[in-house]
Every structure is written in structure tokens, then in C-alpha cells.
N, C-alpha and C. Protein backbone atom coordinates (compact mmCIF):
# COMPACT_ATOMS: atom_id res chain seq x y z
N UNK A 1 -28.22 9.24 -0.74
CA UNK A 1 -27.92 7.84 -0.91
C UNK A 1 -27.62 7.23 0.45
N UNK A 2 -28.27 6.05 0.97
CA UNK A 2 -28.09 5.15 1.90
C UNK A 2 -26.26 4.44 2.21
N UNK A 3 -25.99 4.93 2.88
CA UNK A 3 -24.63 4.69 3.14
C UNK A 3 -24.28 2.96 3.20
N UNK A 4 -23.32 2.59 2.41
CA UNK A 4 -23.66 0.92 2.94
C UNK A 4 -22.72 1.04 4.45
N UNK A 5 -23.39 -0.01 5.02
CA UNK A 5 -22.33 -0.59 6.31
C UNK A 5 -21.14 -1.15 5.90
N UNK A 6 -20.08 -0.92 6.73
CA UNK A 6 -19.00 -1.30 6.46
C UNK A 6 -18.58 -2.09 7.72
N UNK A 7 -18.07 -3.39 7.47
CA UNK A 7 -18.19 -4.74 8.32
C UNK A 7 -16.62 -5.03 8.33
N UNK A 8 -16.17 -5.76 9.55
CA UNK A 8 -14.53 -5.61 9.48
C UNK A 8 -15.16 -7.52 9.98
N UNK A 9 -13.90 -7.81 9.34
CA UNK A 9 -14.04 -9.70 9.64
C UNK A 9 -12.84 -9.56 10.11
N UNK A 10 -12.75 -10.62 10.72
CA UNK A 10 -11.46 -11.09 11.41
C UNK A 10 -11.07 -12.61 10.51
N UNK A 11 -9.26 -12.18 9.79
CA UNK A 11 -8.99 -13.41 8.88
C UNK A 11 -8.67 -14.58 9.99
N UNK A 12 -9.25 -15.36 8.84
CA UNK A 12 -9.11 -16.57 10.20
C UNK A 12 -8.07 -17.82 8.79
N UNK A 13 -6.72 -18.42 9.60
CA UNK A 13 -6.22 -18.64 8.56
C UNK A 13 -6.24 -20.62 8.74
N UNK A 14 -6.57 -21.28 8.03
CA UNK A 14 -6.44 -22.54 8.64
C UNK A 14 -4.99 -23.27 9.11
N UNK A 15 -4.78 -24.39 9.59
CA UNK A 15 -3.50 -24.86 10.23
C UNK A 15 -2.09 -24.92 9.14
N UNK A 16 -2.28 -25.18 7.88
CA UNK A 16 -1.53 -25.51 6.69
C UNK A 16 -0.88 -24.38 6.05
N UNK A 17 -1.97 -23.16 5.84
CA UNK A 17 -1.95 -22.03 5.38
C UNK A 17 -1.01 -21.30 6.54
N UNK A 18 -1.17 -21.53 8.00
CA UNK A 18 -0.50 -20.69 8.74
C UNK A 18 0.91 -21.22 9.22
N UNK A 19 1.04 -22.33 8.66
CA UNK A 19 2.31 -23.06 8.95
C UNK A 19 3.20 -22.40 7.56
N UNK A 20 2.39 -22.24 6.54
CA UNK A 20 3.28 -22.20 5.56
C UNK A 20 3.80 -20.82 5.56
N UNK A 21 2.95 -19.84 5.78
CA UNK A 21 3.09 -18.66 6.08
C UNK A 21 4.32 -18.46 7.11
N UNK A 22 4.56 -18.80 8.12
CA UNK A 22 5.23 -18.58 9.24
C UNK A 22 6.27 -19.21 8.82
N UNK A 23 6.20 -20.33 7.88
CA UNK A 23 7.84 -21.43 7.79
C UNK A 23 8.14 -20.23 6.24
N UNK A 24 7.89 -19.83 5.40
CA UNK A 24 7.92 -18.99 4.71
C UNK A 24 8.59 -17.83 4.66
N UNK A 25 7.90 -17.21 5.89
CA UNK A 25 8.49 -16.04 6.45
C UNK A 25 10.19 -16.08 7.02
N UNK A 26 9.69 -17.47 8.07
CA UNK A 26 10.99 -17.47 8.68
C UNK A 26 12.35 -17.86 7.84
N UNK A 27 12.01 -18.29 6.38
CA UNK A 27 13.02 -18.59 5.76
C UNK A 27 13.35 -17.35 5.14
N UNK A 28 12.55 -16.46 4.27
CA UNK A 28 12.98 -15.11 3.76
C UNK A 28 13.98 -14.32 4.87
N UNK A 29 13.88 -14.49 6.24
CA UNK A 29 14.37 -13.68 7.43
C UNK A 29 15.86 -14.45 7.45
N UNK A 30 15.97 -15.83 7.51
CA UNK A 30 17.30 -16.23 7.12
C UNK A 30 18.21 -15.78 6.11
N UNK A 31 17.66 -15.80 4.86
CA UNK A 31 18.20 -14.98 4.00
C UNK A 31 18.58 -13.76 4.04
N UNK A 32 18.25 -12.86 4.76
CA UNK A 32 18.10 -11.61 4.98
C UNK A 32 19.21 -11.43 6.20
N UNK A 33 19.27 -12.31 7.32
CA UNK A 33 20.27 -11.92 7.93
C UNK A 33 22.10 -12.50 7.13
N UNK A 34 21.39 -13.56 6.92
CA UNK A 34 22.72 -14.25 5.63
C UNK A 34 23.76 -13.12 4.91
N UNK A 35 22.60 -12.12 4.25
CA UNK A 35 23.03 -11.07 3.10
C UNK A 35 23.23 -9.85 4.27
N UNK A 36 23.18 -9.74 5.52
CA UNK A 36 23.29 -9.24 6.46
C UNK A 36 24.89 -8.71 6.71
N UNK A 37 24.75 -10.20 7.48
CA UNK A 37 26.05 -10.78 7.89
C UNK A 37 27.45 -10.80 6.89
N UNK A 38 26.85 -11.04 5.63
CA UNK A 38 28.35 -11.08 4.58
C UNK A 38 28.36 -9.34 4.22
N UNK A 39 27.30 -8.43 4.25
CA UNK A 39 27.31 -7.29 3.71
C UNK A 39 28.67 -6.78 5.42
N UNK A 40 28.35 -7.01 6.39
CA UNK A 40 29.07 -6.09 7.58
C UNK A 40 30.19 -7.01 7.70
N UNK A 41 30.50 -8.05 7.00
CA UNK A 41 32.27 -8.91 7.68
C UNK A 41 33.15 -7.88 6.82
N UNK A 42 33.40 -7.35 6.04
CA UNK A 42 34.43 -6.59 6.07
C UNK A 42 35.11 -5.32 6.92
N UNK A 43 33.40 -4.96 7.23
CA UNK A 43 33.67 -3.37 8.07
C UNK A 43 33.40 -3.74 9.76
N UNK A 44 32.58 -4.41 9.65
CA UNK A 44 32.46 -4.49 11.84
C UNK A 44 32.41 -6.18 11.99
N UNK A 45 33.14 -7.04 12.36
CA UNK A 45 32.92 -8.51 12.75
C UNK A 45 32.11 -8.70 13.49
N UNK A 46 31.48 -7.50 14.30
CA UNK A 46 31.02 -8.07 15.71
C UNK A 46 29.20 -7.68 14.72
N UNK A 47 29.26 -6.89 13.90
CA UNK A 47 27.73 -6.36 13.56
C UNK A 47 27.76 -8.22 12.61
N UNK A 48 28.48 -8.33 11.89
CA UNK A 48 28.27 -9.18 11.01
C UNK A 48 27.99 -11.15 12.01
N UNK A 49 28.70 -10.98 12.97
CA UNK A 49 28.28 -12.04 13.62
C UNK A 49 27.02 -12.34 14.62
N UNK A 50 26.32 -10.55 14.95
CA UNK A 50 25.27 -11.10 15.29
C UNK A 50 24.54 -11.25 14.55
N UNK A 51 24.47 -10.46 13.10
CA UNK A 51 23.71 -10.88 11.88
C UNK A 51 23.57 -12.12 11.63
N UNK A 52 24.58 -13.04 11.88
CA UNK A 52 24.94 -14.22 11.43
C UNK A 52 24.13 -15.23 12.73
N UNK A 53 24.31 -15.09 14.14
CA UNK A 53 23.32 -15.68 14.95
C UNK A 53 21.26 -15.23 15.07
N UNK A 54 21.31 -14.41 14.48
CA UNK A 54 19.84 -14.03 14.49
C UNK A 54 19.72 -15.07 13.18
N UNK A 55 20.57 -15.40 12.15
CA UNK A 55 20.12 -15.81 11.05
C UNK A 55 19.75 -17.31 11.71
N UNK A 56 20.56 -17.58 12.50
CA UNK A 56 20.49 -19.10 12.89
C UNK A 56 19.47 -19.51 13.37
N UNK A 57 19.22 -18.44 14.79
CA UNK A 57 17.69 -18.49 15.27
C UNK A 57 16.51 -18.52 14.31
N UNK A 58 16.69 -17.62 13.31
CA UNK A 58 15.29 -18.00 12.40
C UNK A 58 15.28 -19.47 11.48
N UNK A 59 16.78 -20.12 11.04
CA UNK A 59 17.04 -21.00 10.86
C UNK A 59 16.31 -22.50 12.01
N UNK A 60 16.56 -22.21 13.11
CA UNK A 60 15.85 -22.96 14.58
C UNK A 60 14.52 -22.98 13.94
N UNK A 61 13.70 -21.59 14.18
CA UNK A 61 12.99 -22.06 13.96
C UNK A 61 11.83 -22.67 12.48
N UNK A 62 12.62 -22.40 11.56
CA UNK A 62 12.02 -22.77 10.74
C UNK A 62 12.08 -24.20 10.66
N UNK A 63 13.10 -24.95 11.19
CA UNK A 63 13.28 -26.64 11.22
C UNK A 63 12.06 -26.75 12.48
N UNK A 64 11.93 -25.93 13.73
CA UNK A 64 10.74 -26.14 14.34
C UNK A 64 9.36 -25.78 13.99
N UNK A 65 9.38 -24.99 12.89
CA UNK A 65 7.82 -25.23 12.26
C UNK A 65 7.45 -26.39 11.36
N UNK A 66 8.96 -26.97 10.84
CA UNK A 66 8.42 -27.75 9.75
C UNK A 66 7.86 -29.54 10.86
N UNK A 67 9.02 -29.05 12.31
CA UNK A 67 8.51 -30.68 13.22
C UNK A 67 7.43 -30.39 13.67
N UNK A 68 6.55 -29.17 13.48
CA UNK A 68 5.07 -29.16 14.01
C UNK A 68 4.54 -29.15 13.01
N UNK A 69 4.54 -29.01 11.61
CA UNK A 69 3.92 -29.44 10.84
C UNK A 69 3.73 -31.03 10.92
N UNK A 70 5.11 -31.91 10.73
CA UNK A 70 5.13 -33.04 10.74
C UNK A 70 4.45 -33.37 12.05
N UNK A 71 4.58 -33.38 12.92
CA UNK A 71 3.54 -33.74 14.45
C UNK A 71 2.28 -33.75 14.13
N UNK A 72 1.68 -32.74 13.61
CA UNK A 72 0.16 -32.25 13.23
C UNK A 72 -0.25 -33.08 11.85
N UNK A 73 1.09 -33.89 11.12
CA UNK A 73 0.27 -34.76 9.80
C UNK A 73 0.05 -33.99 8.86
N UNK A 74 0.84 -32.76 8.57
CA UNK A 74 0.84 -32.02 7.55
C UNK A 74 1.80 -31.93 6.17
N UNK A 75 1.38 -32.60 5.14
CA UNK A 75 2.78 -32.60 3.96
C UNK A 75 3.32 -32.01 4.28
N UNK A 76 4.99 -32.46 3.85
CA UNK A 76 6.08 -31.53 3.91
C UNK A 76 6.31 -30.25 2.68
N UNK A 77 6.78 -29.56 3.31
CA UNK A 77 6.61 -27.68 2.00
C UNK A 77 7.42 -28.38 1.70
N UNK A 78 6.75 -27.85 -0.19
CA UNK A 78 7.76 -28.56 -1.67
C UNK A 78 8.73 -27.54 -1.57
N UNK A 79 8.95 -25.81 -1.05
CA UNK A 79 9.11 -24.47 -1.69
C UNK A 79 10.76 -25.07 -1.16
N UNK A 80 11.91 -24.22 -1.88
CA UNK A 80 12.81 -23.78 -1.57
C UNK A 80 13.22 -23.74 -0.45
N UNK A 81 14.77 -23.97 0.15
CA UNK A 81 15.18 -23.25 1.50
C UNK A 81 14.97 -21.73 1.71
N UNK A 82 15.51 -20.99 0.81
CA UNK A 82 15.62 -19.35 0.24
C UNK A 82 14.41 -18.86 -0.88
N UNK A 83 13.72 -17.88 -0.38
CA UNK A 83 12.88 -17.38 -1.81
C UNK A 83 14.03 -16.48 -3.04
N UNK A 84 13.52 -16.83 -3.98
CA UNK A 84 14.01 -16.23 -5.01
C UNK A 84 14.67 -14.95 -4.93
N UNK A 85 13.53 -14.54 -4.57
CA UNK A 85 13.38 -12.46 -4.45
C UNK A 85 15.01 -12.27 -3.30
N UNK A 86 15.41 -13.30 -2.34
CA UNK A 86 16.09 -12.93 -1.44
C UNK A 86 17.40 -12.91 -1.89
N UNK A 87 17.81 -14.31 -2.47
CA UNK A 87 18.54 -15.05 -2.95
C UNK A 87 19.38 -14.02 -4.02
N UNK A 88 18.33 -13.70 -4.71
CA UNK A 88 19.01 -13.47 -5.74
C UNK A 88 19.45 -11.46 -5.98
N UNK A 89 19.26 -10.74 -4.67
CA UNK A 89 19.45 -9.63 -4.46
C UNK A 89 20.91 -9.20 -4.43
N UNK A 90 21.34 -8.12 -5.36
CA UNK A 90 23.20 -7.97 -5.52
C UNK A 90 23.63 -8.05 -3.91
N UNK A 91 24.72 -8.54 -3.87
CA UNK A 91 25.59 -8.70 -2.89
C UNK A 91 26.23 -6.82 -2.53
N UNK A 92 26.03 -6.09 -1.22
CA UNK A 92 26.86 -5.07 -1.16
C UNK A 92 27.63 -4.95 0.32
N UNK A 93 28.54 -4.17 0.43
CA UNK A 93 29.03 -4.35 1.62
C UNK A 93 29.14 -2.95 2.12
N UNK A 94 29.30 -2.98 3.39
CA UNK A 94 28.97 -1.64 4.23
C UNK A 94 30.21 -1.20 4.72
N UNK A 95 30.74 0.23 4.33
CA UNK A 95 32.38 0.65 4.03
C UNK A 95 32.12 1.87 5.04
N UNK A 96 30.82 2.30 5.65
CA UNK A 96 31.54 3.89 6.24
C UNK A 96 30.45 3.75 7.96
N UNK A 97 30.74 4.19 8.38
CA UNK A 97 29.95 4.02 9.60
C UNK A 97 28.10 4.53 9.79
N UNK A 98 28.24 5.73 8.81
CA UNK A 98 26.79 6.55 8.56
C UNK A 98 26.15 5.37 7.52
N UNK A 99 26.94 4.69 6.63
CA UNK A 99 26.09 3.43 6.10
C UNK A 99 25.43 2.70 6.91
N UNK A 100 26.68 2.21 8.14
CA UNK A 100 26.53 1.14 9.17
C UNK A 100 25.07 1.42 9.73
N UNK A 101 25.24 2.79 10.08
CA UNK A 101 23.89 3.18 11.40
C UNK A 101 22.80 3.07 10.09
N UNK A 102 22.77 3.48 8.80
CA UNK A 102 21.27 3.39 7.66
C UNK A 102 20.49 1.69 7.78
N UNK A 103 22.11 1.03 7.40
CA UNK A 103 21.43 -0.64 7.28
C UNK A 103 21.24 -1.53 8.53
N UNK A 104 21.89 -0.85 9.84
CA UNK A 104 21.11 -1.24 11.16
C UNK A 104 19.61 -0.62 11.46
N UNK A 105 19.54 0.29 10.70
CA UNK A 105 18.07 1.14 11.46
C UNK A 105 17.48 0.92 10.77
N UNK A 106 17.61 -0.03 9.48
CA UNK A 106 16.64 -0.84 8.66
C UNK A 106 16.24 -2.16 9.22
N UNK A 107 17.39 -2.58 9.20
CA UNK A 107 17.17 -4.32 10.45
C UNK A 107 16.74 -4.36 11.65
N UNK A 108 16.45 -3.18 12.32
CA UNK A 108 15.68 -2.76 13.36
C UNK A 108 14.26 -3.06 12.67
N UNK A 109 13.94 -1.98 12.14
CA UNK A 109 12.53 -1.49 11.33
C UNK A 109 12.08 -3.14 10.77
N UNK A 110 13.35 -3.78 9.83
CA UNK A 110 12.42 -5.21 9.52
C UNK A 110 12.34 -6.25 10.70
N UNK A 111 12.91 -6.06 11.50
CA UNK A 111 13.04 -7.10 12.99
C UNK A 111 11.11 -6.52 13.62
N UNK A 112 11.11 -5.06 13.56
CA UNK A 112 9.74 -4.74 13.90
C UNK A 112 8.28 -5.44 13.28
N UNK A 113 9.09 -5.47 12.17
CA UNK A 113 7.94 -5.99 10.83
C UNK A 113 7.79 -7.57 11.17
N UNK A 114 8.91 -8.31 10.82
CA UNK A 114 8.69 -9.53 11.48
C UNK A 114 8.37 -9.56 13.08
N UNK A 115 8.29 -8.97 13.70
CA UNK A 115 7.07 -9.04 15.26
C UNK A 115 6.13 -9.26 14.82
N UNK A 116 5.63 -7.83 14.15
CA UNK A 116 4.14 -7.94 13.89
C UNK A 116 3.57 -8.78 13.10
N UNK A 117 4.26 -9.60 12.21
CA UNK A 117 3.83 -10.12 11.43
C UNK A 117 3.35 -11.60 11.97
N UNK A 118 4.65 -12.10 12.66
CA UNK A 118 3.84 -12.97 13.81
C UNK A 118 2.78 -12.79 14.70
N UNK A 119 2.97 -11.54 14.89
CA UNK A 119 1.75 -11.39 16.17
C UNK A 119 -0.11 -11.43 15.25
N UNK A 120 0.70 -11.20 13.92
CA UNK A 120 -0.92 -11.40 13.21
C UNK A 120 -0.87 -12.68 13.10
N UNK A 121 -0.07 -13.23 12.79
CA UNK A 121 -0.46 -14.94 12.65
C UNK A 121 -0.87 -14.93 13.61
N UNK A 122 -0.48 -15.28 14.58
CA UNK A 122 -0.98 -15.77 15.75
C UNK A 122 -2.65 -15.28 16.39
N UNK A 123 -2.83 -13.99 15.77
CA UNK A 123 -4.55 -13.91 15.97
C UNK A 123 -4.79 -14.19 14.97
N UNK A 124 -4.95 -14.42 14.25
CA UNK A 124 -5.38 -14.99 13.08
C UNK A 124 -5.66 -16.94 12.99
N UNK A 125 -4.80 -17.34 13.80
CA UNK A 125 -5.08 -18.05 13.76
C UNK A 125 -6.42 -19.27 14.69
N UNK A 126 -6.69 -20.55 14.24
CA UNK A 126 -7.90 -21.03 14.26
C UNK A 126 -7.88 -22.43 15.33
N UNK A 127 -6.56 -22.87 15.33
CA UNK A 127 -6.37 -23.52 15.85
C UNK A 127 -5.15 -23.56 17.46
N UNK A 128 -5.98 -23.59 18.66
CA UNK A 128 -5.53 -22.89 19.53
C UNK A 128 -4.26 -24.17 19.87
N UNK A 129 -4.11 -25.10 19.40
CA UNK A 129 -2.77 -26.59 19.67
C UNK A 129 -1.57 -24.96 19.71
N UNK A 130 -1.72 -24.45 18.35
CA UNK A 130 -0.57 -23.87 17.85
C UNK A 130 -0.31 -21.90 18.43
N UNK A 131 -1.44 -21.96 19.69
CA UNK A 131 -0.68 -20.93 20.72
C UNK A 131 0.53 -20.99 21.60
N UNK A 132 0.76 -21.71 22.23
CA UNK A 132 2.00 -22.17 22.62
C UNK A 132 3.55 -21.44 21.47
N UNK A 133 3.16 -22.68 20.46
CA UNK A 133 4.55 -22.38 19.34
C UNK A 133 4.30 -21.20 18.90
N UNK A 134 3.40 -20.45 18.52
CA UNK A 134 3.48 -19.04 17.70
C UNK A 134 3.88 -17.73 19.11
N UNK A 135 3.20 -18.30 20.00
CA UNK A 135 3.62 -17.55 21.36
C UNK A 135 5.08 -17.05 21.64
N UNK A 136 6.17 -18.78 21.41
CA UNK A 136 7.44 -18.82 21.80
C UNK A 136 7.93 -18.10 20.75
N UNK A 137 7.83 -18.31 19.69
CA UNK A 137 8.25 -17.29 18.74
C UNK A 137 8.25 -15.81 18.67
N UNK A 138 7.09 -15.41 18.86
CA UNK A 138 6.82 -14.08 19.36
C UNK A 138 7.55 -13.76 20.60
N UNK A 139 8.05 -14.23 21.11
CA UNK A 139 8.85 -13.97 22.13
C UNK A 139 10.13 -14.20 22.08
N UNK A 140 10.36 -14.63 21.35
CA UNK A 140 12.19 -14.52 20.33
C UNK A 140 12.08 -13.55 19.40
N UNK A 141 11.11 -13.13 18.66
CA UNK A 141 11.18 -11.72 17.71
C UNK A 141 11.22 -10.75 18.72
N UNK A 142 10.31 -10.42 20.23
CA UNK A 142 10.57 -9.17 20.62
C UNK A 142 11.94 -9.72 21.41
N UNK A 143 12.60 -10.43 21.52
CA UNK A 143 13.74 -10.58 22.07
C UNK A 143 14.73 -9.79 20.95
N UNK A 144 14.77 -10.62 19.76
CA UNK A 144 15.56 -10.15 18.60
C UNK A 144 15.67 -8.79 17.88
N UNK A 145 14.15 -8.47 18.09
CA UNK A 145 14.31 -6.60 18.00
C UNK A 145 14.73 -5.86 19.32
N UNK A 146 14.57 -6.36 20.27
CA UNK A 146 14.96 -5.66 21.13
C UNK A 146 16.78 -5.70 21.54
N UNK A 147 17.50 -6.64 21.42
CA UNK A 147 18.88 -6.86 20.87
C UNK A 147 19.12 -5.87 19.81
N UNK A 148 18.26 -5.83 18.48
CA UNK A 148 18.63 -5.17 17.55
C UNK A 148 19.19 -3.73 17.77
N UNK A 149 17.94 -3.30 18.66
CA UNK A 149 17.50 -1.78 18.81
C UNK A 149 18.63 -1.29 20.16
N UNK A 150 19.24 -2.24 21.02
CA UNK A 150 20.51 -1.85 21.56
C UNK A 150 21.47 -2.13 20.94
N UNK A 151 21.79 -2.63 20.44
CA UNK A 151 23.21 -2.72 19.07
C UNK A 151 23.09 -1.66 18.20
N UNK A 152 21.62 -1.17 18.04
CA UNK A 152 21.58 0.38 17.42
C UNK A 152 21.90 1.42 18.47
N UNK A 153 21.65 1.54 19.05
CA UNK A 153 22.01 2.86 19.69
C UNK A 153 23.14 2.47 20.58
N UNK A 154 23.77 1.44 20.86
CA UNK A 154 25.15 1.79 21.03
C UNK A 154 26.06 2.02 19.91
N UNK A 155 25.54 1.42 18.39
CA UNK A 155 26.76 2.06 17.14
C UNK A 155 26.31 3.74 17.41
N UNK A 156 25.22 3.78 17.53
CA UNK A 156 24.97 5.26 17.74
C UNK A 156 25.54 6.36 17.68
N UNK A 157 25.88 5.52 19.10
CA UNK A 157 27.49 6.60 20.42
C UNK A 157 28.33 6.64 19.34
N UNK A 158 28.73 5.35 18.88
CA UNK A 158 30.26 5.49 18.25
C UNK A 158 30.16 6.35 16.75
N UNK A 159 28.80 6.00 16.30
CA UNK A 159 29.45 7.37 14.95
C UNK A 159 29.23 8.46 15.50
N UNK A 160 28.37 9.06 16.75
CA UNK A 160 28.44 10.47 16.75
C UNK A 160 29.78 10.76 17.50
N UNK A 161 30.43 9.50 18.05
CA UNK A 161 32.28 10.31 18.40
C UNK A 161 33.28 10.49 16.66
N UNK A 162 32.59 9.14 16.39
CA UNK A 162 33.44 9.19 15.27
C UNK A 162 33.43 10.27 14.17
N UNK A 163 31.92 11.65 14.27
CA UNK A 163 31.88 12.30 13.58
C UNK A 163 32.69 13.41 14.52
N UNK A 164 32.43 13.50 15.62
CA UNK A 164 33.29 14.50 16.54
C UNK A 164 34.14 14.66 15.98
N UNK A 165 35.02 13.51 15.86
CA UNK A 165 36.89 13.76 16.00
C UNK A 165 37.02 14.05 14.73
């Protein structure tokens, strides 16, 4: 049997579709540091307040995708501040330090995910106005994982003393 060819396309997403996507995203990521931030204020202030400024930054920019939507003449998104799925996830809080280092080395891992996920928008996308803004962004996510990923390995140090003693 004649093998078929197998053809790779490159998604190409239009201006509306990739605004919504990205203002979308960046709101699920608010939520996420939100449920972050209230999960670590009992056990570390300092984990729970940068939770609480990364939330803001994605907060930034989601009010700056929606003024480049509006610049570009694009309806305003009907959707929610918060998606459902985020919103409505049980509330838990983080009581032992080996928790601490599990749900930081997750917010690492999703800080990674949101990189990449921009960095596909951004090839993906069709309209080059909106290299610039998807650029600056991408350059606050590897800022924000890279913050992340030293706030991880300095709790690091402290649970492997704290398992010492």
C-alpha cells in the first residue's frame, strides 16, 4: 500500500481569535495565582504575596489586551472576569513545607506552560501590528517563571534544613 504523505500546516490564528485566546488565558492565570495566594497566607506570607503580585501582572495584562483589542476596533469579550473551571475549584491551604515545595514545583511547571503557550500565539499569529505586544508579554512570562524557579529552589534550601533538624 502507497503510504499517504503526511503534511504539517502551520495554524495561523486571525486577530480576534488570538486576542481572545491570550485575554482568556491571561484571566484563567489570575485566578490561579488568586487561589495561589489565599492557599499559602496562612503558612508563608512572603510565598502568598508573590502569588498575589504575579496575579496582578496577569491582571495588567489582561486590561492591556482588552486596550489593544479596543485600538484595533475589536468588540469587547462578553466572557467572564474568571472561568468557571477556576473559580469554582475547593479552596485548600498549604500546612507543611514538603506541601509548600509540591504546589511551588507545580506553579513553576504552569508558569512554563503559560510561556509556551504564548510563545505559540505569537507564531501563530497573522498579524505582525501584534508582535510587539505578544513579544512584551513573552518577556514577562520568562521573567515570571524565572522568579518562580528561584523562589523554588531557595524554599528548597529551607526544607532540606528543615528536614535535617
Amino acid at each position: 500500500m502507497p503510504e499517504k504523505p503526511t503534511r504539517i500546516t502551520r495554524l495561523a490564528l486571525v486577530l480576534d481569535e488570538l486576542l481572545t485566546l491570550a485575554e482568556a488565558h491571561e484571566r484563567a492565570e489570575v485566578a490561579r495565582y488568586r487561589r495561589l495566594a489565599f492557599s499559602f497566607l496562612p503558612f508563608d506570607t512572603a510565598v502568598s504575596r508573590l502569588m498575589a503580585s504575579l496575579g496582578i501582572q496577569c491582571e495588567m495584562r489582561v486590561e492591556e489586551l482588552r486596550r489593544l483589542s479596543r485600538q484595533l476596533g475589536l468588540p469587547e469579550s462578553s466572557s467572564p472576569p474568571t472561568q468557571p473551571s477556576a473559580a469554582s475549584a475547593p479552596p485548600f491551604f498549604v500546612n507543611t513545607h514538603a506541601m509548600a515545595f509540591e504546589v511551588l514545583t507545580q506553579a513553576v511547571t504552569d508558569a512554563g506552560y503559560s510561556l509556551h503557550f504564548h510563545e505559540h500565539l505569537r507564531e501563530a499569529s497573522t498579524v505582525p501590528a501584534l508582535y510587539p505586544a505578544l513579544t512584551a508579554v513573552i518577556k514577562q512570562k520568562r521573567a515570571e517563571h524565572t522568579v518562580l524557579e528561584g523562589f523554588l529552589a531557595s524554599r528548597d534550601e529551607l526544607t532540606q534544613m528543615v528536614q535535617r533538624a
